[in-house]
Protein backbone atom coordinates (compact mmCIF):
# COMPACT_ATOMS: atom_id res chain seq x y z
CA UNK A 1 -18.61 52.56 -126.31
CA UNK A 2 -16.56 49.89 -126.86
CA UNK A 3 -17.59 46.04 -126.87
CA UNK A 4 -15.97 45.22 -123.78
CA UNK A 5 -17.53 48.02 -122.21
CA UNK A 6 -20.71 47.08 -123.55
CA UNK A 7 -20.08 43.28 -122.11
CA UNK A 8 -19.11 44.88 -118.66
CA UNK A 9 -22.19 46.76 -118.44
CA UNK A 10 -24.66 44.13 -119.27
CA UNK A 11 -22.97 41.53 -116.55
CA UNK A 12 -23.96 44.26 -114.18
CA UNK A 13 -27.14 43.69 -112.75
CA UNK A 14 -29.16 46.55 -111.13
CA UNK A 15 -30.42 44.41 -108.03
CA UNK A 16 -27.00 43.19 -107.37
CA UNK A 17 -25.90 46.81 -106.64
CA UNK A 18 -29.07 47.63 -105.11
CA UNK A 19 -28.43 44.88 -102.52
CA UNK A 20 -24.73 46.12 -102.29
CA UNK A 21 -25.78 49.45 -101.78
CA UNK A 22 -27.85 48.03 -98.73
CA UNK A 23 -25.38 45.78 -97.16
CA UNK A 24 -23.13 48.88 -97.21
CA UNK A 25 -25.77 50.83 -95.67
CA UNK A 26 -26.25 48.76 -93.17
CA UNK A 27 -22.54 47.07 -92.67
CA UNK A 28 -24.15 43.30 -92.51
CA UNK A 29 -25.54 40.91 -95.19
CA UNK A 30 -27.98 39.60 -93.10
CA UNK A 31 -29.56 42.86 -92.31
CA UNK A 32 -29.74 44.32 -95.81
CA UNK A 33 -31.39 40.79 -96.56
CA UNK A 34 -34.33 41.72 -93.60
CA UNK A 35 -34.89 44.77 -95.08
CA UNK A 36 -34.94 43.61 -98.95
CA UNK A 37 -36.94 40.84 -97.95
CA UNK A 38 -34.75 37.90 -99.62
CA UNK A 39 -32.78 35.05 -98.06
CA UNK A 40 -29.01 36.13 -96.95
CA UNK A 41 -27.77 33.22 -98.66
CA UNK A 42 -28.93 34.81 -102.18
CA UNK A 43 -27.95 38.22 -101.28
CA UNK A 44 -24.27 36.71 -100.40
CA UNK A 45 -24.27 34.91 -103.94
CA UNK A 46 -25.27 38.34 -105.62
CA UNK A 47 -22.66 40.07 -103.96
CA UNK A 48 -19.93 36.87 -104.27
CA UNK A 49 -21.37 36.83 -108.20
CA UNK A 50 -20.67 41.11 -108.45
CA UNK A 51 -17.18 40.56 -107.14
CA UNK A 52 -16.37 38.09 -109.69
CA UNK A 53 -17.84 39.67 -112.99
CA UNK A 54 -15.36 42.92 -111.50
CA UNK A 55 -12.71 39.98 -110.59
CA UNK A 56 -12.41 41.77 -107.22
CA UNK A 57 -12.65 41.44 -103.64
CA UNK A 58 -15.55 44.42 -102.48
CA UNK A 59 -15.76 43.48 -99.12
CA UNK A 60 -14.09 42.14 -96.25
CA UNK A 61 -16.45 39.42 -94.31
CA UNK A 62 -16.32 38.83 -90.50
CA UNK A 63 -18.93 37.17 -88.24
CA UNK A 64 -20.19 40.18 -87.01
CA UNK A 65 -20.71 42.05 -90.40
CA UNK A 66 -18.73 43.30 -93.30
CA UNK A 67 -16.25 46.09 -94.32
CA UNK A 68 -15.50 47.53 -97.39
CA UNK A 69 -12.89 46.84 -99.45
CA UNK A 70 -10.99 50.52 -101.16
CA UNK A 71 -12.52 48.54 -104.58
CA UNK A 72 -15.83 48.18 -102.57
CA UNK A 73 -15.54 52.13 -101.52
CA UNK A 74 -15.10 52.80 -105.28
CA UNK A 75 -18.25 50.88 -106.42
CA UNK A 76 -20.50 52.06 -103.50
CA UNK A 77 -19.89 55.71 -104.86
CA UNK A 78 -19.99 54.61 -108.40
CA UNK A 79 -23.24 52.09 -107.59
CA UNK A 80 -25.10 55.16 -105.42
CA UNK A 81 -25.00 57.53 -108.65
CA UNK A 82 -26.23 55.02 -111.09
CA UNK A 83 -29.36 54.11 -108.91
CA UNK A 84 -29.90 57.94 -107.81
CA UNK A 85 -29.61 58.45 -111.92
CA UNK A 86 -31.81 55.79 -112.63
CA UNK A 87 -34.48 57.13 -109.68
CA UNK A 88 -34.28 60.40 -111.14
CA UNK A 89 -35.18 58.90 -114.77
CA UNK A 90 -38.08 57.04 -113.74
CA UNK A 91 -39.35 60.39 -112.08
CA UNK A 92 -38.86 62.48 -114.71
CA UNK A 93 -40.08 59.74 -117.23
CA UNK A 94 -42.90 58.99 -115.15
CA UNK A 95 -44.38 62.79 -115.37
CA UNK A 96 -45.05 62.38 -118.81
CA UNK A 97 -47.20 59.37 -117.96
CA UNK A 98 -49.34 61.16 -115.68
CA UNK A 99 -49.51 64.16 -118.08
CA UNK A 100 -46.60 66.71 -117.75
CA UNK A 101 -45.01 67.83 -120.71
CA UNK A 102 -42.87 70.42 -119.31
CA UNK A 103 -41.04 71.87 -116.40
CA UNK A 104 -40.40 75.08 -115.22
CA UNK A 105 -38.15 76.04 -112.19
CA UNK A 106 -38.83 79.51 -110.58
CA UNK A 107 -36.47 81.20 -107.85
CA UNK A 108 -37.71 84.31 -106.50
CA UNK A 109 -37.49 85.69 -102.94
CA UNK A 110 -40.16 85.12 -100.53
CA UNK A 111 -41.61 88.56 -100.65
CA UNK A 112 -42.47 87.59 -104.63
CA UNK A 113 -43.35 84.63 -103.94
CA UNK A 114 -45.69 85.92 -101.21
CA UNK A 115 -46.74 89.31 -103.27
CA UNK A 116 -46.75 88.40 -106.65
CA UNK A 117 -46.17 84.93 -108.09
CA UNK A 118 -49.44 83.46 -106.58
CA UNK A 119 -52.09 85.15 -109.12
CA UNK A 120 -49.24 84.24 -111.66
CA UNK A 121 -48.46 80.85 -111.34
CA UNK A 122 -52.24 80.41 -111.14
CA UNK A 123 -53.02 81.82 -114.14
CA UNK A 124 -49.81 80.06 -116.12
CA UNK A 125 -50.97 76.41 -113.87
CA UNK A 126 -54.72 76.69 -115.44
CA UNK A 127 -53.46 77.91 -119.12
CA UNK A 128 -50.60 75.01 -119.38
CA UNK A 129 -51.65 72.31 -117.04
CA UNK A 130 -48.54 69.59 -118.76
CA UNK A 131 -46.26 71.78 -117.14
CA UNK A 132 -44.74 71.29 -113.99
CA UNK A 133 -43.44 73.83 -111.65
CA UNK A 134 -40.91 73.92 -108.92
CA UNK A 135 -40.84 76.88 -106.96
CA UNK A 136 -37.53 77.55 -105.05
CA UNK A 137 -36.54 80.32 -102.49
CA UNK A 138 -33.37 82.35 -103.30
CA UNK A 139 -32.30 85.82 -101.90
């Protein structure tokens, strides 16, 4: 990674996007600052602060909400992966804190998951109890 990139990266702050994730959700400033429980003026200086570090307009602002901008469209799709990654790490991270040291993922029809996999998975649960397992239906 190169040094700028490493710059760009750490002028990015994670509650900025969440907060521009929400006023996209919700098309208004003032109702993604109800629901994240800070003042709209702040959330407005996050997101005027966001579209400066990317020296970029992200959204259009009228009196009755906002809009997005085609850079604003990029960064919502771009912003929406890096939170869903980061959700997904703290999940995965978080299993090994309460014990898991493993995961398994089992597919199997519902006739072996109903005829055979219960005495199975029992048996494997109470021999390796850091493993997780996530049992899926597939035909």
């Amino acid at each position: 990674m190169k040094s700028s990139e490493r710059n760009f990266a750490r002028r990015i702050d994670l509650t900025s996007l969440q907060l521009f994730v929400a006023v996209c959700e919700l098309g208004s400033i003032g109702k993604a600052a109800e629901r994240e429980f800070i003042a709209a003026s702040a959330v407005s200086k996050r997101l005027s602060d966001l579209e400066a570090t990317l020296d970029t307009p992200l959204l259009y602002r009228h009196t009755r909400g906002v809009d997005l901008t085609p850079a604003g469209e990029s960064l919502l799709h771009h912003a929406r992966s890096v939170l869903f990654s980061l959700e997904k790490m703290q999940s995965e991270l978080s299993e090994y804190a309460d014990g898991v040291r493993g995961h398994v993922r089992v597919h199997a029809s519902i006739s072996a998951i109903v005829q055979f996999l219960p005495e199975d998975l029992g048996a494997f649960t109470r021999e390796h109890s850091g493993i997780k397992i996530d049992l899926e239906e597939h035909l």
